[in-house]
Protein backbone atom coordinates (compact mmCIF):
# COMPACT_ATOMS: atom_id res chain seq x y z
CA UNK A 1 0.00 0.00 0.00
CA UNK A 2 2.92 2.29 1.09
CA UNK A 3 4.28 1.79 -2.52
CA UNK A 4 1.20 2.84 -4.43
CA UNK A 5 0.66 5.68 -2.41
CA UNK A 6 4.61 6.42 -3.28
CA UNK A 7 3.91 6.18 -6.61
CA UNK A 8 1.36 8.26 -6.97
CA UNK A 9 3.08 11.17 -5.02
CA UNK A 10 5.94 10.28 -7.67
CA UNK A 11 3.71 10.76 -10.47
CA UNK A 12 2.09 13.99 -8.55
CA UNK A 13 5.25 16.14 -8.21
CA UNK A 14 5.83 16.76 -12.14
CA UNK A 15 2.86 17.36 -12.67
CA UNK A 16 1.90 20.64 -9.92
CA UNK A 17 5.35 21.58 -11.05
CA UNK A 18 4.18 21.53 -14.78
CA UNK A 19 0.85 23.40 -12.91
CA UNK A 20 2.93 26.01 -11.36
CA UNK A 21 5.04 26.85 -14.09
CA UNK A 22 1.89 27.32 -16.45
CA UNK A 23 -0.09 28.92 -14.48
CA UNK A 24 1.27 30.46 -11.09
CA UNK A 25 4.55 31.87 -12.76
CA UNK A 26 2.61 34.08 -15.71
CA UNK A 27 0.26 35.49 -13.15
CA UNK A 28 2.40 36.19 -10.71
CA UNK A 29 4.83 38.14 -13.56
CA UNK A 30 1.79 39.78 -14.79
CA UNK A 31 1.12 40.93 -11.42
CA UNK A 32 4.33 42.04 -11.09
CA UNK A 33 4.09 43.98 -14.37
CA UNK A 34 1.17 45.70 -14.06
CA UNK A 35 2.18 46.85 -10.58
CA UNK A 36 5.49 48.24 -11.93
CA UNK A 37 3.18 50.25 -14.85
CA UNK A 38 1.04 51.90 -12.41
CA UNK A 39 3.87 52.84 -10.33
CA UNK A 40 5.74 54.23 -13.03
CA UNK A 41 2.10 55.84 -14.27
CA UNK A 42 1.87 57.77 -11.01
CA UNK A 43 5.68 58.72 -10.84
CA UNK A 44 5.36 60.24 -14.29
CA UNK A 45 1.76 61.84 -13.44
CA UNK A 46 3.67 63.71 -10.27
CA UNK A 47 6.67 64.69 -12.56
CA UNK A 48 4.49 66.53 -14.94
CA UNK A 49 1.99 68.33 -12.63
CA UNK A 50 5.80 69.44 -11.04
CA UNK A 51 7.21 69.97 -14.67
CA UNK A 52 4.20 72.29 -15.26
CA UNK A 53 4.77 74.52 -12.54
CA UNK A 54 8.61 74.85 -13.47
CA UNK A 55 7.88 75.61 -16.63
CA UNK A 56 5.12 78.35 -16.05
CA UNK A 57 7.51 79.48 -13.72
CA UNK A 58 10.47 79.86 -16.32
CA UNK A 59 13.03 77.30 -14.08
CA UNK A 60 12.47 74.63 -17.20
CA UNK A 61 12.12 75.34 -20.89
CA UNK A 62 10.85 71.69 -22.14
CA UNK A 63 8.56 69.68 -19.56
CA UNK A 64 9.34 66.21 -21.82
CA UNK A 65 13.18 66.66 -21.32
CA UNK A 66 12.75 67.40 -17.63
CA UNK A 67 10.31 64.25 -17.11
CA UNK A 68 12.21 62.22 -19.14
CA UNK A 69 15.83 63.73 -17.34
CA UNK A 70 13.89 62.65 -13.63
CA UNK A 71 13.18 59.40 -14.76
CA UNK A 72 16.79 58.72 -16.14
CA UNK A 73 18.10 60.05 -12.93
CA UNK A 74 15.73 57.53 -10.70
CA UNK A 75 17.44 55.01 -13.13
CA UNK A 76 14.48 54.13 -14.66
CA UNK A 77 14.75 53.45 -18.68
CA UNK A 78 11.77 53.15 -21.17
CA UNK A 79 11.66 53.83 -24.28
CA UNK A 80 11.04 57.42 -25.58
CA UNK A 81 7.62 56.61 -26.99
CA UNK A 82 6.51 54.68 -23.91
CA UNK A 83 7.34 57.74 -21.89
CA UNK A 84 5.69 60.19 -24.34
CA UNK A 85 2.64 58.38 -24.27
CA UNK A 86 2.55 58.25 -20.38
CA UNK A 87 3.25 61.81 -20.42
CA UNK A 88 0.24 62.69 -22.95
CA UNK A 89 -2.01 60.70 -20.59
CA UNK A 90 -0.87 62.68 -17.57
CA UNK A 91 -1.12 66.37 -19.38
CA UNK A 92 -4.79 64.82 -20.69
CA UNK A 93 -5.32 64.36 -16.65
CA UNK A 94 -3.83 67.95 -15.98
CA UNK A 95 -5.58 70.01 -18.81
CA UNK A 96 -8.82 68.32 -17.82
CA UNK A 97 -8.58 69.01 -14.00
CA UNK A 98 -7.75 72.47 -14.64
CA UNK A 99 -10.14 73.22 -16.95
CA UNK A 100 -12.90 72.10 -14.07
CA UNK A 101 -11.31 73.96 -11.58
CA UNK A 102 -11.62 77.14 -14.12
CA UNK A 103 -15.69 76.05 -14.77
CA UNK A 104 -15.93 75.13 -10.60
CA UNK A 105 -14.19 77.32 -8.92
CA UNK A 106 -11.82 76.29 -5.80
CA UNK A 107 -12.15 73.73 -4.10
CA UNK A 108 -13.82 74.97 -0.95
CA UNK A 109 -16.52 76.76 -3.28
CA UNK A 110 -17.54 73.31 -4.25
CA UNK A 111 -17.39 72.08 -0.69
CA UNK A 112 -19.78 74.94 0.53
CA UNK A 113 -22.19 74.07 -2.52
CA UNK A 114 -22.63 70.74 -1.73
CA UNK A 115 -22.72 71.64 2.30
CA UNK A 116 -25.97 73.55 1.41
């Protein structure tokens, strides 16, 4: 009995190993993946609300050379079009915001509206 039960554990093993490395492995490095690209989508959403005040401010001439400069310097490397196109998203989320704020008002005004 002790052998058949040994046997089938034997048989077992390769098998959740050939399990694991189907299934567990991709979603845990598609976890991993998507993780990283919403951390990086937030890091390069902060660097262009901050590249947008420089630049108003005259400190910076070109916000994509100053995002792109902060990410090189955080030793981060995509590729230029990666990082245009996450900038582009984040300047979509900007102009949008601001251009609600301009048809709202502050902040507090909208507070005080909804208060009553």
């Amino acid at each position: 009995m002790l052998e058949i039960i040994t046997a089938i554990a034997v048989a077992c093993v390769p098998l959740l190993a050939a399990w694991i490395t189907a299934t567990v492995i991709p979603w845990v490095k598609a976890r991993t993946t998507a993780e990283q690209r919403r951390a990086l989508r937030e890091l390069v959403k902060e660097l262009v609300y901050s590249a947008e005040q420089l630049y108003r401010s005259g400190v910076i001439e070109d916000r994509l050379t100053y995002v792109q400069g902060r990410l090189e310097a955080q030793n981060i490397k995509k590729p230029v079009e990666d990082v245009r196109d996450l900038v582009e998203e984040a300047v979509l989320e900007l102009t949008i915001r601001e251009e609600w704020a301009l048809g709202h008002g502050t902040g507090e005004e909208i507070a005080t509206d909804a208060a009553g």
